[in-house]
N, C-alpha and C. Protein backbone atom coordinates (compact mmCIF):
# COMPACT_ATOMS: atom_id res chain seq x y z
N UNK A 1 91.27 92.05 101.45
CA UNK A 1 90.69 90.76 101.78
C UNK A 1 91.76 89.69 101.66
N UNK A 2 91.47 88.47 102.31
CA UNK A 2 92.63 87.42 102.60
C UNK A 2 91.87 86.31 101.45
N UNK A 3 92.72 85.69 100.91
CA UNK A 3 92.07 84.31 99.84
C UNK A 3 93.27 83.36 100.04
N UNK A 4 92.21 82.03 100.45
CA UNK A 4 93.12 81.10 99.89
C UNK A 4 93.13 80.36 98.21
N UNK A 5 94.34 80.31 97.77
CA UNK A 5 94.05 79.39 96.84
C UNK A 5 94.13 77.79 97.01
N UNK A 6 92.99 76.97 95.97
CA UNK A 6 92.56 75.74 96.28
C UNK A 6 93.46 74.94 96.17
N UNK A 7 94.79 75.31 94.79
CA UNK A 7 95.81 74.37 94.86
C UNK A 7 97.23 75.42 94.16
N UNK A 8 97.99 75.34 94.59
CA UNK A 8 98.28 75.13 96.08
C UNK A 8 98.00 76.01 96.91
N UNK A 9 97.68 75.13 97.88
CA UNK A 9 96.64 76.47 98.90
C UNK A 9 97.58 76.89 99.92
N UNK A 10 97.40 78.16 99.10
CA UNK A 10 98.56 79.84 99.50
C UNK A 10 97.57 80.78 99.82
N UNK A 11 97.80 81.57 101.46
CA UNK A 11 96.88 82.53 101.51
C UNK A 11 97.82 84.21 100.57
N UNK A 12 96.59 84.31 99.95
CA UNK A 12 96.62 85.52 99.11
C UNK A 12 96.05 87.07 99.64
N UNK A 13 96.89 88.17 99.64
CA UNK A 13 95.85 89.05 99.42
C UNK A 13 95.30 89.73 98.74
N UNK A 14 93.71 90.17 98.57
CA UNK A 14 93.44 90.38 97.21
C UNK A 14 92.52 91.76 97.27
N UNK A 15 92.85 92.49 95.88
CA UNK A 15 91.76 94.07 96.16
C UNK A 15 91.56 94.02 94.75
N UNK A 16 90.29 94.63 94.81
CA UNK A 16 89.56 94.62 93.40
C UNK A 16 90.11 95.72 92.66
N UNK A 17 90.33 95.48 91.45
CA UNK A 17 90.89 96.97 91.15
C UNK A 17 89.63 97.67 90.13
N UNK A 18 89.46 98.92 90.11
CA UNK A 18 87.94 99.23 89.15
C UNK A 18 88.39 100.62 88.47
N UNK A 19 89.22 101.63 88.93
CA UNK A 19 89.55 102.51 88.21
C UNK A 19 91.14 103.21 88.85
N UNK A 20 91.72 104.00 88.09
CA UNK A 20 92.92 104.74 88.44
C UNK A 20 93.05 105.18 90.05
N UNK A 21 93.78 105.18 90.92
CA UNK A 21 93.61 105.90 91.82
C UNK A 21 93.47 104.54 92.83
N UNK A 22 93.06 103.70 93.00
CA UNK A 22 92.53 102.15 93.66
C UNK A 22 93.56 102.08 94.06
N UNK A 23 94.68 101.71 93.43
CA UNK A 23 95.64 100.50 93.96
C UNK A 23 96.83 101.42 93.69
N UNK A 24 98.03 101.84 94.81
CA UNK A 24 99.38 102.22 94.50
C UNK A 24 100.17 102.01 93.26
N UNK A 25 100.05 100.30 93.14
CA UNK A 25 101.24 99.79 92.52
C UNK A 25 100.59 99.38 91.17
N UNK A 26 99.31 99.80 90.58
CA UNK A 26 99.11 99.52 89.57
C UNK A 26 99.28 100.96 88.90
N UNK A 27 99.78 101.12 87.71
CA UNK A 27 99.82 102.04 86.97
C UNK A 27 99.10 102.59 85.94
N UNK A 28 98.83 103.69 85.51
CA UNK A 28 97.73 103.54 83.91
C UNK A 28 98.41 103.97 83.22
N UNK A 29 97.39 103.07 82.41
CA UNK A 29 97.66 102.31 80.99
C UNK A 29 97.82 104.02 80.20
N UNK A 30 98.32 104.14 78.97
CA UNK A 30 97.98 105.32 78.18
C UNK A 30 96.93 106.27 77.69
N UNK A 31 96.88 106.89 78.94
CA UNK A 31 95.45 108.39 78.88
C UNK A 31 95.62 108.61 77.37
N UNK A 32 96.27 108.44 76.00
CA UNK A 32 96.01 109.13 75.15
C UNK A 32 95.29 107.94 73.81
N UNK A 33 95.44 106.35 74.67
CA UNK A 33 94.80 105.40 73.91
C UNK A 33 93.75 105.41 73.92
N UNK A 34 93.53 105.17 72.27
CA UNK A 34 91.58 105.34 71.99
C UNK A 34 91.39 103.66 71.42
N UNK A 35 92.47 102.50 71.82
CA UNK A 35 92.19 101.26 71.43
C UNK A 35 91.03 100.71 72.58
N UNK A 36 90.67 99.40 72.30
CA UNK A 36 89.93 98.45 73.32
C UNK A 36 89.97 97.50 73.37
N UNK A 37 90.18 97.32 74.22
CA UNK A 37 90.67 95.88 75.54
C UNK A 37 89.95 94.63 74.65
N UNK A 38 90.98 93.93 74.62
CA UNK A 38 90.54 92.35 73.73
C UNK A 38 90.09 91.80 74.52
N UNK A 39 89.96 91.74 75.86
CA UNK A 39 89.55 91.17 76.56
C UNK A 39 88.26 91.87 77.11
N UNK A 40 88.21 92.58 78.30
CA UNK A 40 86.66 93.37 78.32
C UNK A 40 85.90 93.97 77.08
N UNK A 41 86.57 94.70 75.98
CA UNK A 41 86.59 95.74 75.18
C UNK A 41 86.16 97.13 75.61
N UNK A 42 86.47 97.36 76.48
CA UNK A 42 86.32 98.64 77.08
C UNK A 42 87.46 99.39 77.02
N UNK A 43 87.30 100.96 76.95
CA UNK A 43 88.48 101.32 76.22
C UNK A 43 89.94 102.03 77.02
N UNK A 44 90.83 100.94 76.17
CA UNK A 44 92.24 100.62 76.95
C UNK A 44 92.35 102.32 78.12
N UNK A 45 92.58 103.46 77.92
CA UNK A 45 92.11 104.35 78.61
C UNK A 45 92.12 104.37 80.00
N UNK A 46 91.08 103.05 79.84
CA UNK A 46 90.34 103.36 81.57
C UNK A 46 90.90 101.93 82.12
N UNK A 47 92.21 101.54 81.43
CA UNK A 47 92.57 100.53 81.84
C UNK A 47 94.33 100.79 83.20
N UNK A 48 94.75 99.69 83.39
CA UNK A 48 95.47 100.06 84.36
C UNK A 48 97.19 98.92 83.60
N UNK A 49 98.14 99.32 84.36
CA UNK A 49 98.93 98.34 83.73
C UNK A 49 99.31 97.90 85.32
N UNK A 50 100.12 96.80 85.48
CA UNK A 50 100.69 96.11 86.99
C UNK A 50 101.92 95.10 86.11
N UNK A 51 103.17 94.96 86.88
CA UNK A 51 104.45 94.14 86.84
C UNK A 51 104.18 92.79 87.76
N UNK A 52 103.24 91.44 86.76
CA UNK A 52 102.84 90.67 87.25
C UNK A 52 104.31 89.41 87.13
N UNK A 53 103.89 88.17 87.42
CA UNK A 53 104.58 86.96 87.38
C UNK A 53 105.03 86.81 85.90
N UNK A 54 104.23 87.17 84.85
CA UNK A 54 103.84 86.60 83.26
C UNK A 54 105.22 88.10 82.69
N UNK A 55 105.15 88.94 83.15
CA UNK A 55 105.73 90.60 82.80
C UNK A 55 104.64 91.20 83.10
N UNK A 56 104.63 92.14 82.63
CA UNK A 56 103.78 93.48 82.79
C UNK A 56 102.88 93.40 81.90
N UNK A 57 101.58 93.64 82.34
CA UNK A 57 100.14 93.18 81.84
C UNK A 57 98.93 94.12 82.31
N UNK A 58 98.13 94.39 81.15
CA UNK A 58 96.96 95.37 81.30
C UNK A 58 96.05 95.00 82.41
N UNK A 59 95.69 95.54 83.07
CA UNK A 59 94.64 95.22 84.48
C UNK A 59 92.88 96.11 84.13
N UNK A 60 92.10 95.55 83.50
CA UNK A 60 91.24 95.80 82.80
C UNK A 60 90.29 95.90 84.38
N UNK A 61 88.93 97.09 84.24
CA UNK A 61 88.52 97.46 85.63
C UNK A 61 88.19 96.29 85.58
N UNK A 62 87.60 95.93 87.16
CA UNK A 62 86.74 94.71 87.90
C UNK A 62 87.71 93.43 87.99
N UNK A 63 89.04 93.75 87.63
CA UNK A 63 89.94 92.35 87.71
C UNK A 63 90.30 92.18 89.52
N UNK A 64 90.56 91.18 89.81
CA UNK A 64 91.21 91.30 91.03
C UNK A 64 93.05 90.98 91.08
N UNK A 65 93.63 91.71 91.49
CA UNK A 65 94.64 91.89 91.95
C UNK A 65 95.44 91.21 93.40
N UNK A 66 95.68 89.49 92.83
CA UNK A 66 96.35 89.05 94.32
C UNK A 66 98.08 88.76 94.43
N UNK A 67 97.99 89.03 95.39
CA UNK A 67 99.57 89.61 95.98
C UNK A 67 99.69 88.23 96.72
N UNK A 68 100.98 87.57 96.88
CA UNK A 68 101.46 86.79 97.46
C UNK A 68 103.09 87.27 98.12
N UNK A 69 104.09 87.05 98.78
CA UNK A 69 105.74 87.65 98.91
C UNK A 69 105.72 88.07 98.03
N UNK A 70 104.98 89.51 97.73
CA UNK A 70 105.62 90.24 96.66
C UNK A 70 105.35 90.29 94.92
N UNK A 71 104.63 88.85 94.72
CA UNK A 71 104.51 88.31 93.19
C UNK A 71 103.41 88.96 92.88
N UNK A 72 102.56 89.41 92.16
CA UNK A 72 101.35 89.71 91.73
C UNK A 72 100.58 88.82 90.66
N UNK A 73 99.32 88.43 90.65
CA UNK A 73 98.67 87.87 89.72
C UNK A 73 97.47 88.68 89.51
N UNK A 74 96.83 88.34 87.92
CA UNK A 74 95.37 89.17 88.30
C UNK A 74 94.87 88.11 87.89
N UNK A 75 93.38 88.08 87.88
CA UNK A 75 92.27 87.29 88.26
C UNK A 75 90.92 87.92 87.73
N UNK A 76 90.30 87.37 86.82
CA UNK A 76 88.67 87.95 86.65
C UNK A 76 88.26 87.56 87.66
N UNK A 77 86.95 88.07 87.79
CA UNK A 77 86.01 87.43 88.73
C UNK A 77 85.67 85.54 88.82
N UNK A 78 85.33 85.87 87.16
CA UNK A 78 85.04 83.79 87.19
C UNK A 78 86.86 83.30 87.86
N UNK A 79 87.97 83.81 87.59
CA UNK A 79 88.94 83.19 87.91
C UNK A 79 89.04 83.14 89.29
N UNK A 80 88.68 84.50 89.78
CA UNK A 80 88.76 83.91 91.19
C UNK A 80 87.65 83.01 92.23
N UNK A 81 86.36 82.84 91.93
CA UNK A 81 85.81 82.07 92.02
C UNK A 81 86.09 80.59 91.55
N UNK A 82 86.70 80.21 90.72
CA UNK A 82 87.07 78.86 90.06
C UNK A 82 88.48 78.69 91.02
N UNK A 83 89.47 79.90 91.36
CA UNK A 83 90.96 79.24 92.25
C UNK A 83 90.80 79.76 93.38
N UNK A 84 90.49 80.16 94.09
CA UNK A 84 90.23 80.62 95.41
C UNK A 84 89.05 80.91 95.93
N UNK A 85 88.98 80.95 97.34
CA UNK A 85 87.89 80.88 98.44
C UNK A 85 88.25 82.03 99.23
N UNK A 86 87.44 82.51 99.99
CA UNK A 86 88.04 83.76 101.23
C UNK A 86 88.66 82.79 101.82
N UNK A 87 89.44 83.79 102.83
CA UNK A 87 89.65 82.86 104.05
C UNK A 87 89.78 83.53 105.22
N UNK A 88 89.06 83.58 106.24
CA UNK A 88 88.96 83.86 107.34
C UNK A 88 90.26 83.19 108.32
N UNK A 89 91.15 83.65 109.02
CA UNK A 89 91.86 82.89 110.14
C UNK A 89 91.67 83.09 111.09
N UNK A 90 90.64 83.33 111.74
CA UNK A 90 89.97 83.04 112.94
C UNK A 90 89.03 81.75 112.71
N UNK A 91 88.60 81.39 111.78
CA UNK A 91 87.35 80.38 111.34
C UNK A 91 88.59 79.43 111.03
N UNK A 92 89.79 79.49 110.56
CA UNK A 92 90.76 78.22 110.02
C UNK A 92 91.27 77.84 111.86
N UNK A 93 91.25 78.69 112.52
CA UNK A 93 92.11 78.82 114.07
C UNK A 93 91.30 77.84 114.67
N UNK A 94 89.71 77.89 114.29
CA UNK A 94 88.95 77.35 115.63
C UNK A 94 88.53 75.91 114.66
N UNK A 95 88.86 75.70 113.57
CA UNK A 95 88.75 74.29 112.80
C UNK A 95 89.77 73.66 113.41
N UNK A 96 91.30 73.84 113.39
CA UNK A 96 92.43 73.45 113.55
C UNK A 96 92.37 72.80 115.03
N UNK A 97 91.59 74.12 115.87
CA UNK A 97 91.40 73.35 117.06
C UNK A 97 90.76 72.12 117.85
N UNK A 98 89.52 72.58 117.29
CA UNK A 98 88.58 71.57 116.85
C UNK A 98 88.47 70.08 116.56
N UNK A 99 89.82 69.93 115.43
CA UNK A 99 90.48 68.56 115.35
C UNK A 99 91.03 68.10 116.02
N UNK A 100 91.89 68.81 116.70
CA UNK A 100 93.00 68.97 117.67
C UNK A 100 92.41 68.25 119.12
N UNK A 101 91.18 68.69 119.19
CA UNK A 101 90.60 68.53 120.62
C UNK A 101 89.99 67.06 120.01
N UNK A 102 89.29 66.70 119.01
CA UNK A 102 89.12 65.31 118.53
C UNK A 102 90.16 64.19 118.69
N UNK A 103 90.66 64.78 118.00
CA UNK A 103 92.12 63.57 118.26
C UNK A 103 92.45 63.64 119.14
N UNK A 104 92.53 64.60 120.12
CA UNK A 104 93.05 64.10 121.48
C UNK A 104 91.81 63.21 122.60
N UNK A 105 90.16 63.40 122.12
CA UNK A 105 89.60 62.59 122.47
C UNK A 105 89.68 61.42 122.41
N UNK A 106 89.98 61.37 121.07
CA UNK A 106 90.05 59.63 120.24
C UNK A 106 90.92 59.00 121.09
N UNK A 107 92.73 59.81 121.53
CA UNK A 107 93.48 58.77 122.03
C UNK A 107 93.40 58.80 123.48
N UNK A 108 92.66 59.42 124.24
CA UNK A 108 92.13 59.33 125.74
C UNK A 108 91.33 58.13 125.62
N UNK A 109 90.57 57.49 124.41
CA UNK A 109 90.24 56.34 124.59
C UNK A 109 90.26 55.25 125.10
């Protein structure tokens, strides 16, 4: 899926990540850890690791995973609802135009 973010608004792409096997470039975390996630508390295990912007950071299931040239960020759900929107570019194509054809009404005035 494509996201923009609200500031600065960068289109992103983004995939949910939920268990091992999902995503290429995320890695897992230690099959032999019986700790739990400070954050979900679900156990580290079934967690994933990824080489984000911050260093390398646990990717706990249901996070989203957005990619920009290469950078990676992750994102809970509330986070990505609070910094980004989808974004369609066919729906941004026919806004753009839209104005486009306005303003050129306005100065045919």
């Amino acid at each position: 899926m494509k996201f923009k973010k609200k500031q600065p608004p960068e289109i992103y792409d983004g995939n949910k990540w939920e268990k091992h096997g999902d995503l290429d470039h995320i890695s897992p975390y230690d099959q032999n850890s019986t700790d739990l996630c400070s954050l979900c508390h679900k156990p580290m295990k079934d967690h994933g690791i990824a080489l984000c912007r911050e260093g390398v950071r646990p990717v706990c299931p249901g996070m989203w995973i957005m990619q920009i040239s290469g950078i990676t960020e992750l994102e809970t759900e509330n986070g990505l609802r609070l910094k980004y929107e989808e974004y369609d570019e066919e729906k941004e194509v026919q806004k753009r135009d839209k104005k486009a054809a306005k303003k050129s009404a306005k100065k045919e005035k």
